[in-house]
N, C-alpha and C. Protein backbone atom coordinates (compact mmCIF):
# COMPACT_ATOMS: atom_id res chain seq x y z
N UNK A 1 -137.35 111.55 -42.82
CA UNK A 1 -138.07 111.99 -41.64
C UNK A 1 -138.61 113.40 -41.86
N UNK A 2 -139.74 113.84 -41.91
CA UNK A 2 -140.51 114.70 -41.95
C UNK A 2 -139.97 116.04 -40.49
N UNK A 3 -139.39 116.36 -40.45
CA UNK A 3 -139.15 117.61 -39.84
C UNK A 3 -139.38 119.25 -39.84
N UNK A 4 -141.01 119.04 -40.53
CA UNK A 4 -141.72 120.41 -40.72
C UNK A 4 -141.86 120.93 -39.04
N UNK A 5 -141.91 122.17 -38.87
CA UNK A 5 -142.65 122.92 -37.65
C UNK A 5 -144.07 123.29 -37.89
N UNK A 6 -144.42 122.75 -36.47
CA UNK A 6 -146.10 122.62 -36.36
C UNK A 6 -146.34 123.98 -36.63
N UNK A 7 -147.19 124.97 -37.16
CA UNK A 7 -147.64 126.69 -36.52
C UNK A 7 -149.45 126.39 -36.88
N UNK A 8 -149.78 127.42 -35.93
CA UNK A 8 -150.84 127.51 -36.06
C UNK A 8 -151.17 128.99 -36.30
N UNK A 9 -152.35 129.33 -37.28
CA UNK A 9 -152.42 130.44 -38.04
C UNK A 9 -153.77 130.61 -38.12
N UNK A 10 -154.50 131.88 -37.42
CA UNK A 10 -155.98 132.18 -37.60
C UNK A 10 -156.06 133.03 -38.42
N UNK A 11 -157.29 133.32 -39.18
CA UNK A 11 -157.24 134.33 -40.18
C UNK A 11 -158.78 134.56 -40.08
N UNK A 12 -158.56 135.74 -40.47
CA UNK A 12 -160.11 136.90 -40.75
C UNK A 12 -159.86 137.78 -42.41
N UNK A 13 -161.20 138.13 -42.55
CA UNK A 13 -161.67 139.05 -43.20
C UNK A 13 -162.80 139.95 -43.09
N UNK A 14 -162.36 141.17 -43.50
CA UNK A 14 -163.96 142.08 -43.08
C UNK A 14 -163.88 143.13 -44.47
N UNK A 15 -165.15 143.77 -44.48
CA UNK A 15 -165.60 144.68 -45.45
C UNK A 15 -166.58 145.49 -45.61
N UNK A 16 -166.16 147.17 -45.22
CA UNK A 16 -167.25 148.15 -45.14
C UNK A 16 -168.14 148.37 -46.33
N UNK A 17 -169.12 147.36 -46.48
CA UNK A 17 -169.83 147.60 -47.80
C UNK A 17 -169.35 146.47 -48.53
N UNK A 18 -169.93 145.27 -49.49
CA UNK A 18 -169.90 144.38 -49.90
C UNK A 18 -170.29 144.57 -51.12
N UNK A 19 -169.69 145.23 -52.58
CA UNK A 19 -168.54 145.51 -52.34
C UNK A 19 -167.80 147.02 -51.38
N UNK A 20 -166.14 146.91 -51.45
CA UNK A 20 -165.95 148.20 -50.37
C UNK A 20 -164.53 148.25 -49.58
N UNK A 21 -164.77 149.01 -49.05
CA UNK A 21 -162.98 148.95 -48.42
C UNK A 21 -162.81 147.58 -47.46
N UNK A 22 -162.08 146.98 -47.52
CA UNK A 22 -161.76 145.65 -47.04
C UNK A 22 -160.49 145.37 -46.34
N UNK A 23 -160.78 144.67 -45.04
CA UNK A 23 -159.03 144.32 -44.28
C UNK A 23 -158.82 142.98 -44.35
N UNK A 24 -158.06 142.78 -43.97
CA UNK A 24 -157.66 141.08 -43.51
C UNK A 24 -157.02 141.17 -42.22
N UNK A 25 -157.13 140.44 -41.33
CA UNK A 25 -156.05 140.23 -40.17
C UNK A 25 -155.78 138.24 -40.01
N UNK A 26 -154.54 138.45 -39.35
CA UNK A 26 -153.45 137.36 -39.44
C UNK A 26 -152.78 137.26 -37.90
N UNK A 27 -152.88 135.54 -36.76
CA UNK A 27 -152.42 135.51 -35.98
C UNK A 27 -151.33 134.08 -36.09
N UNK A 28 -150.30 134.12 -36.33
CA UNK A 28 -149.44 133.13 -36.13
C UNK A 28 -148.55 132.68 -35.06
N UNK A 29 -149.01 131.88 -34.50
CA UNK A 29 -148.69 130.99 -33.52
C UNK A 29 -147.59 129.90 -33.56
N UNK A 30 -146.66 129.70 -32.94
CA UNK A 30 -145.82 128.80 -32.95
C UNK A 30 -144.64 129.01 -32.13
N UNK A 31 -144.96 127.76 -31.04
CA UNK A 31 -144.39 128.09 -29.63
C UNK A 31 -145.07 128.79 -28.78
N UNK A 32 -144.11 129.74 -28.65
CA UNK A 32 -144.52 130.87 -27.34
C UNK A 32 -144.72 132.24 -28.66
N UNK A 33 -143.54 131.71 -29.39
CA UNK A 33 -143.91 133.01 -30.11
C UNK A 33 -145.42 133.30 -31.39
N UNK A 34 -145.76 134.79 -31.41
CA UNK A 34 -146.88 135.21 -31.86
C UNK A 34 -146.75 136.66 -32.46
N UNK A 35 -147.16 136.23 -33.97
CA UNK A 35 -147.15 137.52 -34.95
C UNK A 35 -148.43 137.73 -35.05
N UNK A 36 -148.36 138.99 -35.70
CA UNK A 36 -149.71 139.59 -36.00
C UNK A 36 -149.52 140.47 -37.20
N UNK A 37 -150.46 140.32 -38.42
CA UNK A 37 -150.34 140.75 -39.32
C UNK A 37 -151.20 141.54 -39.94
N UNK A 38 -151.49 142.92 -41.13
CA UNK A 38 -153.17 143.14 -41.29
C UNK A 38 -152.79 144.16 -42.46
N UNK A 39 -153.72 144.55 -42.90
CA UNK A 39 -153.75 145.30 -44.09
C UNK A 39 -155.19 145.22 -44.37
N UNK A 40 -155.09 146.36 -46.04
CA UNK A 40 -156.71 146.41 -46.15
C UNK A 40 -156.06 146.77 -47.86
N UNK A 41 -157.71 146.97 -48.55
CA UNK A 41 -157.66 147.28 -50.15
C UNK A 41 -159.05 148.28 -49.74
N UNK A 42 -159.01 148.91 -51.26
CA UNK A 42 -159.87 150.14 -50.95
C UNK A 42 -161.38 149.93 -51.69
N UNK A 43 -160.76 149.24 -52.60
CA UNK A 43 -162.43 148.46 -52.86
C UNK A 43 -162.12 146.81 -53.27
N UNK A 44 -163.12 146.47 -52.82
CA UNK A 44 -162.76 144.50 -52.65
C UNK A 44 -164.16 144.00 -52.12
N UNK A 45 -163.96 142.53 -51.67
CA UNK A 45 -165.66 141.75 -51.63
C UNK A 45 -165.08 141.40 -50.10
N UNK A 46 -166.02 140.80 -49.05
CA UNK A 46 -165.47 140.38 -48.08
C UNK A 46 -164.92 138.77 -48.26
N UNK A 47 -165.09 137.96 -49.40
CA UNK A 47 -164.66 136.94 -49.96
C UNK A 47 -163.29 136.77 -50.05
N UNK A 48 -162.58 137.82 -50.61
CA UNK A 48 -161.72 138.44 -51.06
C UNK A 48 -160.37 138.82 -50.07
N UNK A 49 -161.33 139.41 -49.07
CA UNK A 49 -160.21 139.14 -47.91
C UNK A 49 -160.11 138.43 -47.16
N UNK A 50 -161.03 137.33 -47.14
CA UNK A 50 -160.73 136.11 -46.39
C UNK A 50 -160.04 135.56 -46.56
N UNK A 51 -159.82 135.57 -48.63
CA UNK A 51 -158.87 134.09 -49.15
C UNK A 51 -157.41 135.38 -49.01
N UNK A 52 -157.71 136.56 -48.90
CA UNK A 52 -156.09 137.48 -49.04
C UNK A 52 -155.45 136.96 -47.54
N UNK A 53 -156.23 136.75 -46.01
CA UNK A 53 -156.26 136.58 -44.75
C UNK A 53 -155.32 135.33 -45.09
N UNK A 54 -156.14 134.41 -45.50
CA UNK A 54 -155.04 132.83 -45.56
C UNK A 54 -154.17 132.78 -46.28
N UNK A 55 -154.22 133.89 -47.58
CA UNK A 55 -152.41 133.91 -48.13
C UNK A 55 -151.83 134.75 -47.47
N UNK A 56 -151.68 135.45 -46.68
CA UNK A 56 -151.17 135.93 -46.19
C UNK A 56 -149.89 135.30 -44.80
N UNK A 57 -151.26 134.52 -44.62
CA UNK A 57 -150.80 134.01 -43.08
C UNK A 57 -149.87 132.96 -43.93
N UNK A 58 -149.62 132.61 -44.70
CA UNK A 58 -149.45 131.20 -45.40
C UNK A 58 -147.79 131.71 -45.84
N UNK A 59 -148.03 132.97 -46.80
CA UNK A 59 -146.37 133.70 -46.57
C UNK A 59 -146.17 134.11 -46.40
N UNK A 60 -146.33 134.14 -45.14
CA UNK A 60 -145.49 134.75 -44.06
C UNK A 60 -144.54 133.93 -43.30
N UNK A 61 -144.58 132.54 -43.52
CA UNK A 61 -144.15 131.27 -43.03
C UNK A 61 -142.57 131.16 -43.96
N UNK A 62 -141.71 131.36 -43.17
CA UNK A 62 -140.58 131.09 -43.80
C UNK A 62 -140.05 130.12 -44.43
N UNK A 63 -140.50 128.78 -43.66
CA UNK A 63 -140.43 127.34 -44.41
C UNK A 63 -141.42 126.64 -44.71
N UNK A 64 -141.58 125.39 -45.20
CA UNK A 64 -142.36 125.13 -45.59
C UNK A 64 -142.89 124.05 -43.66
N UNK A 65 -144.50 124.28 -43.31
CA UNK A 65 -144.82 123.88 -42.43
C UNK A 65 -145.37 123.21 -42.57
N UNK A 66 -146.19 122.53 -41.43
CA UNK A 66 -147.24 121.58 -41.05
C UNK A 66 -148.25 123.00 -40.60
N UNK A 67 -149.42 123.03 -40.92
CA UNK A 67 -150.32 124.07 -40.08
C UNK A 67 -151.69 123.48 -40.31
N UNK A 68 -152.14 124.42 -38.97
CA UNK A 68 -153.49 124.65 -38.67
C UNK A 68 -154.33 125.75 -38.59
N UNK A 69 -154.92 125.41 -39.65
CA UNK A 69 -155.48 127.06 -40.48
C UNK A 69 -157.00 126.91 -39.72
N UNK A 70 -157.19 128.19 -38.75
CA UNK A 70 -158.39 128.38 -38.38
C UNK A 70 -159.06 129.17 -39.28
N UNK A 71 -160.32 129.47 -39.49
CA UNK A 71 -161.00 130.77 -40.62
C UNK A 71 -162.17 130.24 -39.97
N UNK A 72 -163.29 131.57 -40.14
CA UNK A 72 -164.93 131.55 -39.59
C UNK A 72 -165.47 131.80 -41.24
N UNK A 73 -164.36 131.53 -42.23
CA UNK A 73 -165.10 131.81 -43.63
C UNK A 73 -165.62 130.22 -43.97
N UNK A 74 -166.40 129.96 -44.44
CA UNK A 74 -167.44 129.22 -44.51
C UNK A 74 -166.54 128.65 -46.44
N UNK A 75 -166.63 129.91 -47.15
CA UNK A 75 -166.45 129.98 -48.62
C UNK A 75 -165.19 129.37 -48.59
N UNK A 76 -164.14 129.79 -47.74
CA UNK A 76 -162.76 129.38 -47.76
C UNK A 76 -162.52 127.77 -47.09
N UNK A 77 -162.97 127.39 -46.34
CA UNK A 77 -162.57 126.46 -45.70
C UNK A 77 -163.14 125.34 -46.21
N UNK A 78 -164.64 125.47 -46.88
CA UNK A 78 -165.46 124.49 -47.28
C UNK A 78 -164.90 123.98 -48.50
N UNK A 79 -164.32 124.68 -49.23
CA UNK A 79 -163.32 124.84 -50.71
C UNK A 79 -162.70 123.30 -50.28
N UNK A 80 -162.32 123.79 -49.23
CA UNK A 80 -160.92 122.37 -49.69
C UNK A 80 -161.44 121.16 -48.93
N UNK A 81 -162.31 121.57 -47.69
CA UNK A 81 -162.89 120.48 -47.19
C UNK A 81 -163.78 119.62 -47.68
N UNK A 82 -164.51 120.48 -48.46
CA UNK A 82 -165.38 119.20 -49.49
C UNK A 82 -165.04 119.54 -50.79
N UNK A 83 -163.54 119.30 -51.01
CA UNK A 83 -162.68 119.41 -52.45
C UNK A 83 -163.60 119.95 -53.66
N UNK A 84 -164.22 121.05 -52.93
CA UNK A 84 -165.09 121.78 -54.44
C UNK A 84 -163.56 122.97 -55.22
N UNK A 85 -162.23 122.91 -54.31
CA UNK A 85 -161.54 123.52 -55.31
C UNK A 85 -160.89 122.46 -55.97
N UNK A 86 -160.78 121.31 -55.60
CA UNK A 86 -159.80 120.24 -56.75
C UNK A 86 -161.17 120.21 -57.94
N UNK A 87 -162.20 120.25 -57.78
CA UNK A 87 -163.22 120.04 -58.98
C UNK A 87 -163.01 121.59 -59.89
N UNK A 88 -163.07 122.58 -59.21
CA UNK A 88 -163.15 124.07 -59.98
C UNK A 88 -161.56 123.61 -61.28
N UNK A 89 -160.46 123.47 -60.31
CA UNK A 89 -159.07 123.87 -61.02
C UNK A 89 -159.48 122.34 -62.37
N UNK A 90 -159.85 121.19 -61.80
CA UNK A 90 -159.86 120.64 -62.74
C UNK A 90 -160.82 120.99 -63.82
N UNK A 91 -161.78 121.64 -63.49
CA UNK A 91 -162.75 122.11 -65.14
C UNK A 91 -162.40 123.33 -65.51
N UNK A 92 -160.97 123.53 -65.24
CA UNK A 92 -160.70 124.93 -65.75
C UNK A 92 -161.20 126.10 -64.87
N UNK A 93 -161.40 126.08 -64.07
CA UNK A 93 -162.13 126.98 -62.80
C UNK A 93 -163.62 127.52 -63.20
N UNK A 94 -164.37 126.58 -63.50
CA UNK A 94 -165.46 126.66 -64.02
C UNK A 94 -166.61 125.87 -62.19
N UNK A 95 -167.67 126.06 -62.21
CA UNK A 95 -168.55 125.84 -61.24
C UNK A 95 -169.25 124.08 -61.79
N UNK A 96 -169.97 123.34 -61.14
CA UNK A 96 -170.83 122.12 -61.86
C UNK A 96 -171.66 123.26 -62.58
N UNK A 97 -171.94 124.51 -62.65
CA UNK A 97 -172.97 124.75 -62.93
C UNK A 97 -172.45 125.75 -64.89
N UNK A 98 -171.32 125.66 -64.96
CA UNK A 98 -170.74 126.77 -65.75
C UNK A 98 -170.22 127.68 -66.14
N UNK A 99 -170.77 127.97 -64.69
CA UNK A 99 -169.73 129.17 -63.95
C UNK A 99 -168.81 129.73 -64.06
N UNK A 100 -168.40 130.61 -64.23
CA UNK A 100 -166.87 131.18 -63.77
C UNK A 100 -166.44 131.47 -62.12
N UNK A 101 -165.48 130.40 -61.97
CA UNK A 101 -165.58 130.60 -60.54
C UNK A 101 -165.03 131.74 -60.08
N UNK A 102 -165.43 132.49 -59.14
CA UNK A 102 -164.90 133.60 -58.89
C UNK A 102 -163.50 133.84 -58.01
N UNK A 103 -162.77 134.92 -58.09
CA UNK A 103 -161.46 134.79 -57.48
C UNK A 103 -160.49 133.92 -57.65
N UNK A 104 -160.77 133.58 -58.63
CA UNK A 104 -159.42 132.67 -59.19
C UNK A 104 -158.30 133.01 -58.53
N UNK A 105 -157.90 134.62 -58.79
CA UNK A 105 -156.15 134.71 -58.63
C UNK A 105 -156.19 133.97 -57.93
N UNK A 106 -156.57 134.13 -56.45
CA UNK A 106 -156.34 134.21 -54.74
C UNK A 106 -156.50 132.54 -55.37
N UNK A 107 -157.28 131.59 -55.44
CA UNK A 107 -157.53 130.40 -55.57
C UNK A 107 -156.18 129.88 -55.89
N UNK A 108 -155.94 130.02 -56.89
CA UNK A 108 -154.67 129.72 -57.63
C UNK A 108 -153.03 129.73 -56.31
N UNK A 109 -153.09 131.22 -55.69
CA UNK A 109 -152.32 131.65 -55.53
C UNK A 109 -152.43 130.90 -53.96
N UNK A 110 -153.47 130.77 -52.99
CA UNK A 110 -153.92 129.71 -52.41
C UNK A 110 -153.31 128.11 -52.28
N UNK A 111 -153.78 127.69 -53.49
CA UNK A 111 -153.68 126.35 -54.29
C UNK A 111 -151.98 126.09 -54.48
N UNK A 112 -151.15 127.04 -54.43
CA UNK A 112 -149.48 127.18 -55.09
C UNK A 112 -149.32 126.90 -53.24
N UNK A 113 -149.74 127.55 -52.67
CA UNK A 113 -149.22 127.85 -51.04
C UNK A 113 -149.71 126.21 -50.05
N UNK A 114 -150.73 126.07 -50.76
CA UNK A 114 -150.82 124.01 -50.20
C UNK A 114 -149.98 123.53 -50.32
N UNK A 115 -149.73 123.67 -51.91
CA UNK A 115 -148.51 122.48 -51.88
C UNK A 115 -146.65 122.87 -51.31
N UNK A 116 -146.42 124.16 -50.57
CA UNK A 116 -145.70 124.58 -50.07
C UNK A 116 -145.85 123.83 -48.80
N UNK A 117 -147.03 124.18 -48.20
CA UNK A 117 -146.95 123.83 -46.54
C UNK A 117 -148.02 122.45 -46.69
N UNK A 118 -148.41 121.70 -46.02
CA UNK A 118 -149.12 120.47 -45.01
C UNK A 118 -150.39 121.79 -44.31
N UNK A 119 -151.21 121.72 -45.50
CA UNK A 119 -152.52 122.71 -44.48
C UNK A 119 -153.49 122.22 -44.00
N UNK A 120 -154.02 122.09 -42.90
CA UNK A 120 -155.49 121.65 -42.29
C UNK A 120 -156.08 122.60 -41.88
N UNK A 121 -157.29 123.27 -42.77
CA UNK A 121 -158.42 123.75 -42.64
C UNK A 121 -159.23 123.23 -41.25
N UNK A 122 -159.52 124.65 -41.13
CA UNK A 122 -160.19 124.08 -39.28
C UNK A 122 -161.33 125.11 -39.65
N UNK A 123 -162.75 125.32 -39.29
CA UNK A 123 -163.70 126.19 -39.63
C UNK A 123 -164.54 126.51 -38.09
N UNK A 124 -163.99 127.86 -37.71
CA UNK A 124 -164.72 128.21 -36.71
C UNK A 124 -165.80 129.01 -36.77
N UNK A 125 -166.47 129.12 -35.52
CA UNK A 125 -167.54 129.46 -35.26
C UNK A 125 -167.28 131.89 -35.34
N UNK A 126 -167.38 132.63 -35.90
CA UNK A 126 -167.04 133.72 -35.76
C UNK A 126 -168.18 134.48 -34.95
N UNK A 127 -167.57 135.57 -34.42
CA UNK A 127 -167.88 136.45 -33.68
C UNK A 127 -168.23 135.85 -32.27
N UNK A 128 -167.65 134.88 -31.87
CA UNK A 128 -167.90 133.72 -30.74
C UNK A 128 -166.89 133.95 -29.56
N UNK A 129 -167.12 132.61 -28.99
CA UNK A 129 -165.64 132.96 -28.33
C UNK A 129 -164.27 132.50 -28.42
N UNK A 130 -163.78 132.46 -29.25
CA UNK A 130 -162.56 131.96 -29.57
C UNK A 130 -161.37 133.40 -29.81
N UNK A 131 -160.71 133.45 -28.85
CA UNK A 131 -159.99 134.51 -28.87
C UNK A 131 -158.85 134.79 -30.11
N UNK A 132 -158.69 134.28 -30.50
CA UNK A 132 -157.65 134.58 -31.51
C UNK A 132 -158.62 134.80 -32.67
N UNK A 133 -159.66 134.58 -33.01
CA UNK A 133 -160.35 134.54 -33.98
C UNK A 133 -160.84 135.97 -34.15
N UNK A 134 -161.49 136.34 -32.79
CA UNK A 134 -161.74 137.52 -32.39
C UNK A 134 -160.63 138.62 -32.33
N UNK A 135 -159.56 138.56 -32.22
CA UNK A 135 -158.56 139.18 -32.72
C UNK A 135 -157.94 139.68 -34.03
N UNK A 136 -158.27 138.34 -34.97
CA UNK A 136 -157.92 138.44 -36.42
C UNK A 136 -159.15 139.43 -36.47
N UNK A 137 -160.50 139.49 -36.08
CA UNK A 137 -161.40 140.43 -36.80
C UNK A 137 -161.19 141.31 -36.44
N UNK A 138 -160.77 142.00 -35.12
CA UNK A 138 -160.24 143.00 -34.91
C UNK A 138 -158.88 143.80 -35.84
N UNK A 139 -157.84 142.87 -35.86
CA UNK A 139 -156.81 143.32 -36.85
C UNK A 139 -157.45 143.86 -38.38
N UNK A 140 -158.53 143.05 -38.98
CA UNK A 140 -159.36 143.13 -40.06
C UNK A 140 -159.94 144.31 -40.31
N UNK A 141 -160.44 144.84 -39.04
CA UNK A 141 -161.41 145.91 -38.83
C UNK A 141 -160.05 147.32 -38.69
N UNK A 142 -158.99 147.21 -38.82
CA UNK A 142 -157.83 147.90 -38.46
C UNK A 142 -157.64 147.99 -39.69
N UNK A 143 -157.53 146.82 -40.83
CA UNK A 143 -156.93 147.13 -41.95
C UNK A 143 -157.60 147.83 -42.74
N UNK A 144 -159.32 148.01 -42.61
CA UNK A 144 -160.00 148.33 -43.17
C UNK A 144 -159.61 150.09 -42.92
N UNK A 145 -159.32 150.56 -41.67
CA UNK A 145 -158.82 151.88 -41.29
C UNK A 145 -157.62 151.96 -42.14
N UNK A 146 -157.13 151.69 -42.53
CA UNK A 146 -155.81 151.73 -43.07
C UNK A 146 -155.55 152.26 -44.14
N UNK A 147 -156.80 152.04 -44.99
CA UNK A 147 -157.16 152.43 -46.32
C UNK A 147 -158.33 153.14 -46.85
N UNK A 148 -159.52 153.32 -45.56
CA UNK A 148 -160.35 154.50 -45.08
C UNK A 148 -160.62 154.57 -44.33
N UNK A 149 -159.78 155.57 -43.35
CA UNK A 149 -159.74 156.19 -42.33
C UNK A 149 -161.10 157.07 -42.23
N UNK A 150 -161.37 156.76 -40.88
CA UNK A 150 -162.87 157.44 -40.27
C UNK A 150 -162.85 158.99 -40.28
């Protein structure tokens, strides 16, 4: 009998300058109860903290879960939804095109954290109205202070 706990987990990324100082923010849900998580790097891509946003939120999870991964990243969510990362890892993390796919670590490190938890990619609409979403960018926009302060 499958006795994972449901959580639900939104995630953001932001970045002053592409490349540039970069945050992530993190909302985990489950129950009543609600964490909040965030940080930043001092130079990074905003790519970068999207996929840092979903590892993050991912261990931070003490056991292994069932979740529902919200993200407004397009790059991150589309990965697994139209399995363009089971094609990358299988050609060696190469693109159809030859590529070197970019961000491996995070991919990899990503890819280790699936097979930990039951993840469903959910792809929202950003800067909209979805409050928790709008929150993670806020936390994002915090982490980015964190590591250059105004």
């Amino acid at each position: 009998m499958d006795n994972k706990k449901s959580v639900t987990v939104y995630t953001d990324g932001a970045c002053s300058g592409n490349p540039g100082a970069g945050g992530w923010g993190v909302v985990l849900l489950y129950g009543e109860n609600q964490k909040e998580l965030n940080g930043g790097e001092e130079e990074t891509t905003n790519n970068r903290m999207e996929l840092t946003a979903v590892i993050k939120g991912l261990e931070a999870l003490k056991y292994p879960c069932r979740v529902d991964l919200y993200s407004d990243s397009a790059y991150t969510v589309n990965a697994f939804l139209n399995g363009w990362i089971y094609g990358w890892q299988k050609n060696g993390w190469k693109k159809n095109d030859g590529k070197n796919v970019l961000n491996v670590d995070l991919w990899k490190r990503l890819m280790d954290l699936t097979y930990v938890h039951e993840v469903t990619f959910i792809k929202v609409k950003g800067h909209a109205d979805n409050f928790y979403n709008n929150r993670c960018d806020e936390l994002a926009r915090a982490g980015i202070k964190k590591v250059k302060p105004i």
